[in-house]
Protein backbone atom coordinates (compact mmCIF):
# COMPACT_ATOMS: atom_id res chain seq x y z
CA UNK A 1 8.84 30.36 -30.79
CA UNK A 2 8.39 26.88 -29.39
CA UNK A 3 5.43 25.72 -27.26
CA UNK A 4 7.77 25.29 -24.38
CA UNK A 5 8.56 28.83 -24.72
CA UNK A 6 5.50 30.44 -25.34
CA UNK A 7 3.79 28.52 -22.21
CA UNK A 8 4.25 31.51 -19.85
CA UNK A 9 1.14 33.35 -21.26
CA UNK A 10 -1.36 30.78 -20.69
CA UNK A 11 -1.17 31.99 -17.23
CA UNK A 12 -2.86 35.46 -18.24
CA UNK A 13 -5.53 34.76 -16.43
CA UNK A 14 -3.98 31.86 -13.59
CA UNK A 15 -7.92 31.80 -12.10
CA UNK A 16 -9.48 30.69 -15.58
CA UNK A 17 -7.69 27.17 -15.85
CA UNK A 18 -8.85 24.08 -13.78
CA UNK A 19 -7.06 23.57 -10.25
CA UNK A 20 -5.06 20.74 -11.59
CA UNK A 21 -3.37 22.89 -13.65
CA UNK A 22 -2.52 25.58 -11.64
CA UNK A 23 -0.57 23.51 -8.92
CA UNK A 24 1.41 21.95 -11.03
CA UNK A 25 4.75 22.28 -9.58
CA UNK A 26 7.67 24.08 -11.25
CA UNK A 27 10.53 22.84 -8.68
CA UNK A 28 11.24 19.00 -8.63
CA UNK A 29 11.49 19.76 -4.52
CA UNK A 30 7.56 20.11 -4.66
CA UNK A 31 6.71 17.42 -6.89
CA UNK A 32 4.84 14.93 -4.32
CA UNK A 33 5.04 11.28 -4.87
CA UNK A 34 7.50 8.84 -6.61
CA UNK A 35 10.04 8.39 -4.27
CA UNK A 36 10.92 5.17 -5.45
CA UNK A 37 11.99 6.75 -8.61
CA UNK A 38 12.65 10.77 -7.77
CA UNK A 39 13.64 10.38 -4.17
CA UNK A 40 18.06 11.31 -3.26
CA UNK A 41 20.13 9.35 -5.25
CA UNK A 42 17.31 7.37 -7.02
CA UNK A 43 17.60 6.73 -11.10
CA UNK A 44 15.36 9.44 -12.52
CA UNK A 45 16.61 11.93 -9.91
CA UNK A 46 19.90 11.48 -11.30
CA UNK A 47 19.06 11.10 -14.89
CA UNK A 48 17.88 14.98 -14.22
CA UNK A 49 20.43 16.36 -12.46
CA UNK A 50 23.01 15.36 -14.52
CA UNK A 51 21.25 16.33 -17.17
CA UNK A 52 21.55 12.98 -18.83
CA UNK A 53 18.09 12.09 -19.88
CA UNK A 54 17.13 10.18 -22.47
CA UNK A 55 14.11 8.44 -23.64
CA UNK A 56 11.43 7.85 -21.10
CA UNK A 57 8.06 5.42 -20.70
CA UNK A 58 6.17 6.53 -17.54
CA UNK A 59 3.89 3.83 -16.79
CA UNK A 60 1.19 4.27 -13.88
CA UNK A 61 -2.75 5.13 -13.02
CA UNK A 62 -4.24 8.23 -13.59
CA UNK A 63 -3.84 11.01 -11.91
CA UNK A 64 -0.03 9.89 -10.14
CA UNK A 65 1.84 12.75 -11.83
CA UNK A 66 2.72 11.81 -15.59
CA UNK A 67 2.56 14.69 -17.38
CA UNK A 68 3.35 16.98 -14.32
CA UNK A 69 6.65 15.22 -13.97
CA UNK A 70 7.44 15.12 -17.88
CA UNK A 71 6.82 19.33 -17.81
CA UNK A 72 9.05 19.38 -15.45
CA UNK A 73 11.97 17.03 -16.94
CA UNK A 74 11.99 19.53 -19.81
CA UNK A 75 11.75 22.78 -17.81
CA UNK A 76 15.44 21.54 -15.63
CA UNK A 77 16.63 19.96 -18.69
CA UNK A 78 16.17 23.52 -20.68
CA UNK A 79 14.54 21.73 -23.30
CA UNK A 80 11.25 22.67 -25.67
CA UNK A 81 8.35 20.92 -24.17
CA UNK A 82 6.02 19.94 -26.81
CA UNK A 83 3.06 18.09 -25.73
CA UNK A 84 1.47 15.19 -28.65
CA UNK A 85 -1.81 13.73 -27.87
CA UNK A 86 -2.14 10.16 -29.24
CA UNK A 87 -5.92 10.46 -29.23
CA UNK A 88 -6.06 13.34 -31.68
CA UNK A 89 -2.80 12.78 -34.26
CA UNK A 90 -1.41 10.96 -37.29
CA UNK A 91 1.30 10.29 -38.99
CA UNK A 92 1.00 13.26 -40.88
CA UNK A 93 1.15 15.27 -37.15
CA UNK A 94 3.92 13.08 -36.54
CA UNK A 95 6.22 14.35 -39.63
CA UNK A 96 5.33 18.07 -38.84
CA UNK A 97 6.09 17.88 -35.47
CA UNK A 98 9.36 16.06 -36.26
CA UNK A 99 10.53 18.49 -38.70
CA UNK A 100 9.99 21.67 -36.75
CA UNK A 101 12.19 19.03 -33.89
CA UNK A 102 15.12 18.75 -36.17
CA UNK A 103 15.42 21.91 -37.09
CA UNK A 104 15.52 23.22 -33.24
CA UNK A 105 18.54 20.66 -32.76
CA UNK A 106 20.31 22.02 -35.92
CA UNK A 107 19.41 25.43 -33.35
CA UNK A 108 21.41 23.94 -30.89
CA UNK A 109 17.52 23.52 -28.83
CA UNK A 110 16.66 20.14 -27.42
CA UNK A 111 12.94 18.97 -28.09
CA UNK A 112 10.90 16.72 -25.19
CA UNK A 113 8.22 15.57 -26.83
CA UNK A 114 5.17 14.08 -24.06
CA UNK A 115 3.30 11.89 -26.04
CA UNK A 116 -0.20 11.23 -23.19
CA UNK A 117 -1.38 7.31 -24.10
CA UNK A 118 1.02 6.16 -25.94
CA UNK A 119 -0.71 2.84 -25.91
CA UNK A 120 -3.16 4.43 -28.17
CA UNK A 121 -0.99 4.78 -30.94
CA UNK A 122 -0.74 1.65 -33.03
CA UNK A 123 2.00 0.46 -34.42
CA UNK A 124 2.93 2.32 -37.71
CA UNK A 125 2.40 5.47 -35.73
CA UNK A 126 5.05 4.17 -33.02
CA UNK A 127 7.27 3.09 -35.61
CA UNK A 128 7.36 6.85 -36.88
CA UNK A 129 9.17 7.99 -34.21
CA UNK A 130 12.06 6.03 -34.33
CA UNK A 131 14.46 7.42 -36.57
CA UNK A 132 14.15 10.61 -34.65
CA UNK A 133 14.59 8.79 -31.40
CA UNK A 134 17.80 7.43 -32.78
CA UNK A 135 19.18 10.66 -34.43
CA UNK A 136 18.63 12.30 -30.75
CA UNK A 137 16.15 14.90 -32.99
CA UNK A 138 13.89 14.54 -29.71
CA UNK A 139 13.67 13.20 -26.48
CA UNK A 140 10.55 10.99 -26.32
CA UNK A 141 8.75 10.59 -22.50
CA UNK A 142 5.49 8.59 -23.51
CA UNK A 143 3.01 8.23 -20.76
CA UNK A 144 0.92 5.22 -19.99
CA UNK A 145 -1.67 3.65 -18.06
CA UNK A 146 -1.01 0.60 -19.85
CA UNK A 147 1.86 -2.32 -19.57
CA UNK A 148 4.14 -1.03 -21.67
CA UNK A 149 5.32 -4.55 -22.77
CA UNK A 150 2.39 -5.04 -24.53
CA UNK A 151 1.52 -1.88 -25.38
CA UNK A 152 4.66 -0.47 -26.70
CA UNK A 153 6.34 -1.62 -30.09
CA UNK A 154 9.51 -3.45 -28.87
CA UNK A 155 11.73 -1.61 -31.53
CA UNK A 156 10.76 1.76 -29.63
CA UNK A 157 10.61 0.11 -26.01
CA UNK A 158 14.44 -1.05 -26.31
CA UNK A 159 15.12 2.84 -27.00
CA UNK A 160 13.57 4.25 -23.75
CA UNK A 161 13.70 3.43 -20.44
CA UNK A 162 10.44 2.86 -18.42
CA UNK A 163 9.68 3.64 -15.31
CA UNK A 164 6.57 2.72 -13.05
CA UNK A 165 4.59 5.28 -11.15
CA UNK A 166 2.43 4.07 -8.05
CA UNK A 167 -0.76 5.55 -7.05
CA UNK A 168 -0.54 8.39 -4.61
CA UNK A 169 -1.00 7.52 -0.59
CA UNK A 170 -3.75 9.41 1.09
CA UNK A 171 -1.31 11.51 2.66
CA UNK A 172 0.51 12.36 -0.30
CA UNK A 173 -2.85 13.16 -1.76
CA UNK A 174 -3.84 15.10 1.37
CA UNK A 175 -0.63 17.31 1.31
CA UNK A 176 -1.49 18.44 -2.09
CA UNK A 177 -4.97 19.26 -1.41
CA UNK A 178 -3.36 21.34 1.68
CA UNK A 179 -1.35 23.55 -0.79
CA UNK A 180 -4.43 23.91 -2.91
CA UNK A 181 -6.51 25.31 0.11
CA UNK A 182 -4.06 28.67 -0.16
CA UNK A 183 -4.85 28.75 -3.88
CA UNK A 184 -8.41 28.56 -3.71
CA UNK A 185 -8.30 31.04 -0.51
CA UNK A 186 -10.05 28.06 1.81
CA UNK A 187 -9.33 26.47 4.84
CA UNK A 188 -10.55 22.71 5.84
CA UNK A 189 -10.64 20.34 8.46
CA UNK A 190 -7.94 17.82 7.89
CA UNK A 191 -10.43 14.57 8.25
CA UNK A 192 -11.92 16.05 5.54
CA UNK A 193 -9.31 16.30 2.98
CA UNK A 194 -8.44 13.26 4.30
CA UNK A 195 -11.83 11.87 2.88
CA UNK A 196 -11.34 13.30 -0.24
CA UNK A 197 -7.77 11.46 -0.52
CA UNK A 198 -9.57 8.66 -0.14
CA UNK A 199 -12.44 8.72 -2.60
CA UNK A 200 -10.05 9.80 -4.80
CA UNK A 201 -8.07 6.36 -5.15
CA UNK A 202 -4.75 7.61 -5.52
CA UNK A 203 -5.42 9.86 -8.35
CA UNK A 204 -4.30 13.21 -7.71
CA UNK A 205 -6.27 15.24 -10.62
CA UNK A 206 -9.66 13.79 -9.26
CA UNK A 207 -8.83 14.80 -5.60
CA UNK A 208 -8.14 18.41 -7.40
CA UNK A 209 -11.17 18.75 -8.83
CA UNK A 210 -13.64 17.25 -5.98
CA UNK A 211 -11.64 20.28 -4.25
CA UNK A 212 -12.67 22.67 -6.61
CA UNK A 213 -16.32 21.93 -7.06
CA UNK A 214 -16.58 21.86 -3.53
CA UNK A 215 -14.99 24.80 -3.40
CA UNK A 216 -17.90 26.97 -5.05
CA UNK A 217 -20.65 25.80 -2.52
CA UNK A 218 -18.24 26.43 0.41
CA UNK A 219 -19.15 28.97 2.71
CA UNK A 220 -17.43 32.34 4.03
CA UNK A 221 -14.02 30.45 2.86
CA UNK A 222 -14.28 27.18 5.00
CA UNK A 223 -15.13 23.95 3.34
CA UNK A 224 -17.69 21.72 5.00
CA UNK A 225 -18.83 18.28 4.88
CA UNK A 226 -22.09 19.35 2.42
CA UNK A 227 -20.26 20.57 0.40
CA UNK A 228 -17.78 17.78 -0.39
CA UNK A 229 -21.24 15.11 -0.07
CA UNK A 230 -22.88 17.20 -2.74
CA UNK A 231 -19.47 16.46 -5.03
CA UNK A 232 -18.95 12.91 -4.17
CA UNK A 233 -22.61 12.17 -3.74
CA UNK A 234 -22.24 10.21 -0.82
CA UNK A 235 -21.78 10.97 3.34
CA UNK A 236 -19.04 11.33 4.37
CA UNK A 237 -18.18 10.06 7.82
CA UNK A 238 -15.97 11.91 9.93
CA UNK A 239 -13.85 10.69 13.57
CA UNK A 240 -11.02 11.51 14.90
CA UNK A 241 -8.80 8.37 14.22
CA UNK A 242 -6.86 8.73 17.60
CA UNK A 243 -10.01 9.50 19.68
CA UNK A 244 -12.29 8.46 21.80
CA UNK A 245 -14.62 7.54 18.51
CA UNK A 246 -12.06 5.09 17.31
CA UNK A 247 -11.40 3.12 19.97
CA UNK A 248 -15.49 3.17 19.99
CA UNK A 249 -15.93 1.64 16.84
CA UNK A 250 -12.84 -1.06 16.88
CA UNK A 251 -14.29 -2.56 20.30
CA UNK A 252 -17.26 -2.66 18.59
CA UNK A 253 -16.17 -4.41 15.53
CA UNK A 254 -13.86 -6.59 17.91
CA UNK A 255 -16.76 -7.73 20.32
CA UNK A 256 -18.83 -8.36 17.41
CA UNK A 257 -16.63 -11.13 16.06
CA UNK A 258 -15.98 -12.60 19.66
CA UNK A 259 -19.85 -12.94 19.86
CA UNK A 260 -20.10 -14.53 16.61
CA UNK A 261 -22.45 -11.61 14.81
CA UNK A 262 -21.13 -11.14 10.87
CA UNK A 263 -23.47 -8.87 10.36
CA UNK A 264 -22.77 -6.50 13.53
CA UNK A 265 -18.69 -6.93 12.41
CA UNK A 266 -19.94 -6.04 8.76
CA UNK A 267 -21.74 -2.65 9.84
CA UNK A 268 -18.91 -1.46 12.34
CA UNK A 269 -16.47 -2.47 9.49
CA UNK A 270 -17.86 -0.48 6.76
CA UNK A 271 -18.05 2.31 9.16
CA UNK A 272 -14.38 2.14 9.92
CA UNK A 273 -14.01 1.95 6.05
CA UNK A 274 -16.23 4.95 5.79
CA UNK A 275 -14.36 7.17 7.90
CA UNK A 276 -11.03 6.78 6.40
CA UNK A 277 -9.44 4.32 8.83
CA UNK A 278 -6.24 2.94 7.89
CA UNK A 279 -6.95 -0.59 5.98
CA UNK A 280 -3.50 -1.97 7.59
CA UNK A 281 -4.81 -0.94 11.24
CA UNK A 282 -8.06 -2.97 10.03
CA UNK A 283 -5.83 -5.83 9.28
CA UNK A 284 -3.96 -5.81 12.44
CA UNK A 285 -6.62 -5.98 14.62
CA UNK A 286 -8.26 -8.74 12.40
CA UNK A 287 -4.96 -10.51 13.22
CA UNK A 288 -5.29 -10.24 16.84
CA UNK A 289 -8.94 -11.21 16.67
CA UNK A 290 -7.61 -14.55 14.91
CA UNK A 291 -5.28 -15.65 17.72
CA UNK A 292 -6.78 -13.95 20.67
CA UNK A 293 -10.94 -15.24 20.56
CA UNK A 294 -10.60 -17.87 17.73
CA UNK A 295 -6.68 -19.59 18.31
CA UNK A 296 -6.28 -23.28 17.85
CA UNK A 297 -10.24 -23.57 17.73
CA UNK A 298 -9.84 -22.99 14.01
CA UNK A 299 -5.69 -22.39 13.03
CA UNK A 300 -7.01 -21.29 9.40
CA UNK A 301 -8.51 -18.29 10.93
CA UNK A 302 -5.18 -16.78 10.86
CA UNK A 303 -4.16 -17.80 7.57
CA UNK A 304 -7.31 -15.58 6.69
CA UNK A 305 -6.51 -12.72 8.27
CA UNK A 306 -2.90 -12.94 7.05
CA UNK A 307 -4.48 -13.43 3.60
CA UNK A 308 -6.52 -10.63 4.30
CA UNK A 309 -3.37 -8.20 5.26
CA UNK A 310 -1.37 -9.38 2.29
CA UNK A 311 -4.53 -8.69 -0.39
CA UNK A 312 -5.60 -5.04 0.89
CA UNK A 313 -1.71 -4.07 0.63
CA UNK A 314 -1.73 -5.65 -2.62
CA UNK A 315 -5.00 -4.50 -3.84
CA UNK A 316 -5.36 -1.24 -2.28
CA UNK A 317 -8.68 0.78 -1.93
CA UNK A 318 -11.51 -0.40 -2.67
CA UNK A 319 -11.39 -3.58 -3.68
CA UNK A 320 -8.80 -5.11 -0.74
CA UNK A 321 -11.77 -3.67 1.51
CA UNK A 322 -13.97 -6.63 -0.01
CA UNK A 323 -10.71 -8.85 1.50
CA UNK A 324 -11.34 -7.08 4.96
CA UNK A 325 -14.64 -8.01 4.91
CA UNK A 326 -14.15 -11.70 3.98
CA UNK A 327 -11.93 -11.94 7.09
CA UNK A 328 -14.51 -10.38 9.64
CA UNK A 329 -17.30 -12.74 8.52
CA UNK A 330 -15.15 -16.00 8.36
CA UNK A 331 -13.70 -14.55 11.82
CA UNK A 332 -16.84 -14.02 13.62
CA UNK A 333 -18.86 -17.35 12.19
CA UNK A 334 -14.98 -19.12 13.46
CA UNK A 335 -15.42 -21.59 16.45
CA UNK A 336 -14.21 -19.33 19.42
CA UNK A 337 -11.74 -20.60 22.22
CA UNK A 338 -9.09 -18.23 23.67
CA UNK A 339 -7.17 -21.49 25.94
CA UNK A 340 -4.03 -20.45 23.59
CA UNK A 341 -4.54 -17.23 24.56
CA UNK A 342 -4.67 -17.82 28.43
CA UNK A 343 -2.16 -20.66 27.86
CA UNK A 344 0.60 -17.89 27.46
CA UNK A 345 -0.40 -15.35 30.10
CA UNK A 346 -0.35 -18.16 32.24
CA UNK A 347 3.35 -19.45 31.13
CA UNK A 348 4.30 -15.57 31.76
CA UNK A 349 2.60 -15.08 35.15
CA UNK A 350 4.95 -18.71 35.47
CA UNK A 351 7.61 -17.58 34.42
CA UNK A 352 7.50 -14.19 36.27
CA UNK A 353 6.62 -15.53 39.75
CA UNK A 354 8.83 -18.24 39.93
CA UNK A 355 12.88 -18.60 40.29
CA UNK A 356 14.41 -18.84 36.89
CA UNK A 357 16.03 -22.26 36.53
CA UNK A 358 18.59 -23.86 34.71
CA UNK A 359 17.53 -26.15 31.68
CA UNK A 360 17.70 -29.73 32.51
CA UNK A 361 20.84 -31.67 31.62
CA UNK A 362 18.57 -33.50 29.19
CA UNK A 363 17.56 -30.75 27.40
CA UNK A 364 21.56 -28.95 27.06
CA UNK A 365 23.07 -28.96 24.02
CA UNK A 366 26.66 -30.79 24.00
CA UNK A 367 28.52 -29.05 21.27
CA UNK A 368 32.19 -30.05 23.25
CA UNK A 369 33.61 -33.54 24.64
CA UNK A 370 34.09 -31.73 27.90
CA UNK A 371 30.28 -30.47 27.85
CA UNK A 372 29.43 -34.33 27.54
CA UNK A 373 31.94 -35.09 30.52
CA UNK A 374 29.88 -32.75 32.77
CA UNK A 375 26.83 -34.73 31.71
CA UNK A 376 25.48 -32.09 29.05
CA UNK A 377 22.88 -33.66 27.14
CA UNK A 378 22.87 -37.03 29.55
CA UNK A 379 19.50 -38.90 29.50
CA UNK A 380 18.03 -37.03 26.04
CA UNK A 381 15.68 -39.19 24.34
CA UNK A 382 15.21 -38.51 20.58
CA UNK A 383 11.10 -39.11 20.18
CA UNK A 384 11.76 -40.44 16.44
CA UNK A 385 13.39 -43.59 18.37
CA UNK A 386 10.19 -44.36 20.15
CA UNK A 387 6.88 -45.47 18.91
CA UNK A 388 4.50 -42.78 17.60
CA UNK A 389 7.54 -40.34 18.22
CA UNK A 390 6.33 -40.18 21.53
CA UNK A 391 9.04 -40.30 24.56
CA UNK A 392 8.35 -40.13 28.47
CA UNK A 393 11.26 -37.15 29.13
CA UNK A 394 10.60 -34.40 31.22
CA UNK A 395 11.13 -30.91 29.54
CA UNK A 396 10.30 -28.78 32.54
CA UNK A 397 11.65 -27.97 35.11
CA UNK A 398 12.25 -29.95 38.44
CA UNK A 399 9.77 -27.79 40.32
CA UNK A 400 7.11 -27.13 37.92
CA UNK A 401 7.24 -30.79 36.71
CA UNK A 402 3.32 -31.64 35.99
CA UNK A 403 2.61 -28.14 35.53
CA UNK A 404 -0.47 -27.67 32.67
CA UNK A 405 -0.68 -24.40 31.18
CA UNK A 406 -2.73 -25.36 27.69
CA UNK A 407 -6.53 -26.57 28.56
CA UNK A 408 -8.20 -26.71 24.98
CA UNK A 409 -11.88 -26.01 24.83
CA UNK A 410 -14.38 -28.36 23.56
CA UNK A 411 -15.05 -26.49 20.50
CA UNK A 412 -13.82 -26.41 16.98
CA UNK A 413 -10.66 -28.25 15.92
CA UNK A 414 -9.77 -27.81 19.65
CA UNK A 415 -12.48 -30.64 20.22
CA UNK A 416 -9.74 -33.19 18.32
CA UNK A 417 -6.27 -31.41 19.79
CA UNK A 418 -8.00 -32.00 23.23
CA UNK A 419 -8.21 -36.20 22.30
CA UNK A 420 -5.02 -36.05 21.40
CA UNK A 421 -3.30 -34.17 23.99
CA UNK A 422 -5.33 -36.43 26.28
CA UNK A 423 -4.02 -39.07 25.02
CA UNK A 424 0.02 -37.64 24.83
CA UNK A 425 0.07 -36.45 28.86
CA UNK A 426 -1.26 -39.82 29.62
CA UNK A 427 1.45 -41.73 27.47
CA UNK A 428 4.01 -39.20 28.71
CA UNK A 429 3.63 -40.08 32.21
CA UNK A 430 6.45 -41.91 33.98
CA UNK A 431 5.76 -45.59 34.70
């Protein structure tokens, strides 16, 4: 009897083995995550349904699903699952386990064989599989946390395809601790799973077993903030992200940068970060802090906050947090001025208060010889042909001719741009 067949009984006793274990899926419909990969139509999906699989490298963190998704490649795929542990074998493992593989495809029985960090295996070891690879004796999934490019002899890497895993979202991670509420026979508060998703990192099996040790300290069947804090070892913060306590703490870590206090920013940050708040919401409002209180007083304060976006989606949590916070203090020690800012709502209260007019004849573009007849384009001055690239033409306008919607502060950069925009109304007035 192969181990693939014989795994039924280790659920005797279903309570005994760890929480991870148990909600393992058995349907690819439940397997969470991966959609890049499993989602309609996508390459592994297919691979499976066809049943055309062959060799497989699943690289990714811990905890995304690795060895969850290879059981379940070899349970559609009707295959022998047999499970290899490059920690704990040899080449002399290798053989045996390879023999009793050959002799189940002589059987007319196909053999998966999971080997869990691959990358551990050096290279004679990898180099052991090969000739069973290429007789189709098994069907090799290695798992990896590891770049398989470096990791992974190149003979046996040309003979399997590899395919990356991400880390889980929070809500992916949330909807699996949901299901293993009914298992456990608990019921939660949402935020608080929610905090558990995020401690956990994007690794599933940790979120599973924070869960479960909560779990015995939770009282008549409801899980409770102690008892996750006495898991995780820290406090957990809990607010409803689309209440009143959210709006709270943004305006608080908004007005803090407007009034030039890092440290206040810093301690209504980390208490956003705290309580689960989404790191791209964080970003956003960074954003509008950059252009709404800082603006042309200094123009790299955007580039940080952009920076800032672009690094926690890259980074993730908890080290693009360190990019969030790099952003609030340059933001809030930033030379303030919002004249860009009131510049536009002033153009807009313009432009909706006043009769829209036609653009000036200067301004048209003359793609046709009769446009040009009907004096399209008459009276343009290019401002390269001038000196300093500086011309006298009116772009507004005829009734809002003189009209100044841009006053820059004294402050900052804004301090020079004022000089200089002195200095180009003055030379653009007409003589």
């Amino acid at each position: 009897m192969s181990l693939f067949e014989s795994a039924p009984l280790a659920h005797a006793d279903d309570s005994q083995r760890p929480l991870a274990e148990r909600m393992r899926p058995e349907k690819l419909e439940d397997f969470v995550g991966q959609e890049h990969i499993l989602g309609p139509g996508k390459p592994l999906r297919a691979q499976i349904e066809r049943d055309q699989l062959t060799s497989l490298i699943l690289w990714g963190p811990p905890g995304v699903g690795k060895t969850t998704l290879a059981r379940l490649i070899a349970r559609l795929t009707k295959a022998d699952f047999v499970p290899f542990s490059a920690v704990l074998a040899g080449i002399k493992e290798i053989k045996a386990v390879m023999a009793d593989a050959e002799r189940s495809r002589r059987m007319g029985r196909r053999t998966v064989l999971f080997i869990d960090e691959i990358h551990r295996f050096n290279k004679a070891q990898q180099d052991a599989f090969l000739p069973y690879v290429e007789r189709g004796d098994i069907i090799l999934i290695g798992a990896t946390t590891e770049n398989p490019s470096f990791e992974v002899v190149s003979a046996l890497l040309s003979r399997a395809k590899v395919f990356a895993l991400r880390a889980l979202s929070t809500d992916e991670i949330v909807t699996l601790l949901d299901r293993a509420l009914g298992v456990l026979q608990l019921a939660a508060p949402k935020e608080l799973l929610e905090q558990i998703a995020i401690y956990s990192n994007g690794d599933a099996r940790t979120a599973y077993n924070i869960l479960e040790l909560a779990s015995a300290t939770a009282h008549e069947g409801i899980l409770d903030r102690d008892s996750v804090e006495s898991v995780i070892e820290r406090k957990v913060l809990l607010y409803d992200k689309s209440g009143e306590e959210h709006f709270n703490i943004i305006s608080a870590l908004h007005k803090s940068i407007r009034s030039s206090d890092p440290d206040a920013a810093l301690y209504w940050l980390a208490r956003m970060l705290e309580s689960g708040e989404d790191r791209m919401y964080i970003a956003r409002r960074l954003v509008r802090m950059a252009v709404e209180d800082i603006g042309l007083a200094d123009p790299r304060a955007l580039e940080q906050a952009i920076a800032a976006q672009q690094a926690t989606h890259f980074l993730g949590v908890p080290e693009g947090d360190q990019a969030l916070a790099q952003a609030a203090i340059y933001l809030a020690v930033a030379p303030k001025s919002d004249a860009a800012y009131k510049a536009l709502n002033q153009a807009m209260e313009t432009v909706a208060n006043t009769t829209a007019e036609p653009v000036p004849m200067q301004l048209r573009n003359a793609p046709t010889r009769s446009m040009k007849q009907w004096g399209y384009g008459a009276g343009y001055q290019h401002a390269h042909n001038f000196e300093d690239a500086m011309n006298t033409m009116e772009c507004l306008p005829e009734s809002l001719r003189g009209t100044e919607f841009y006053h820059p502060s004294d402050r900052g950069v804004e301090q020079r741009i004022a000089l200089r925009l002195a200095e180009i109304r003055e030379r653009r007035k007409p003589e």
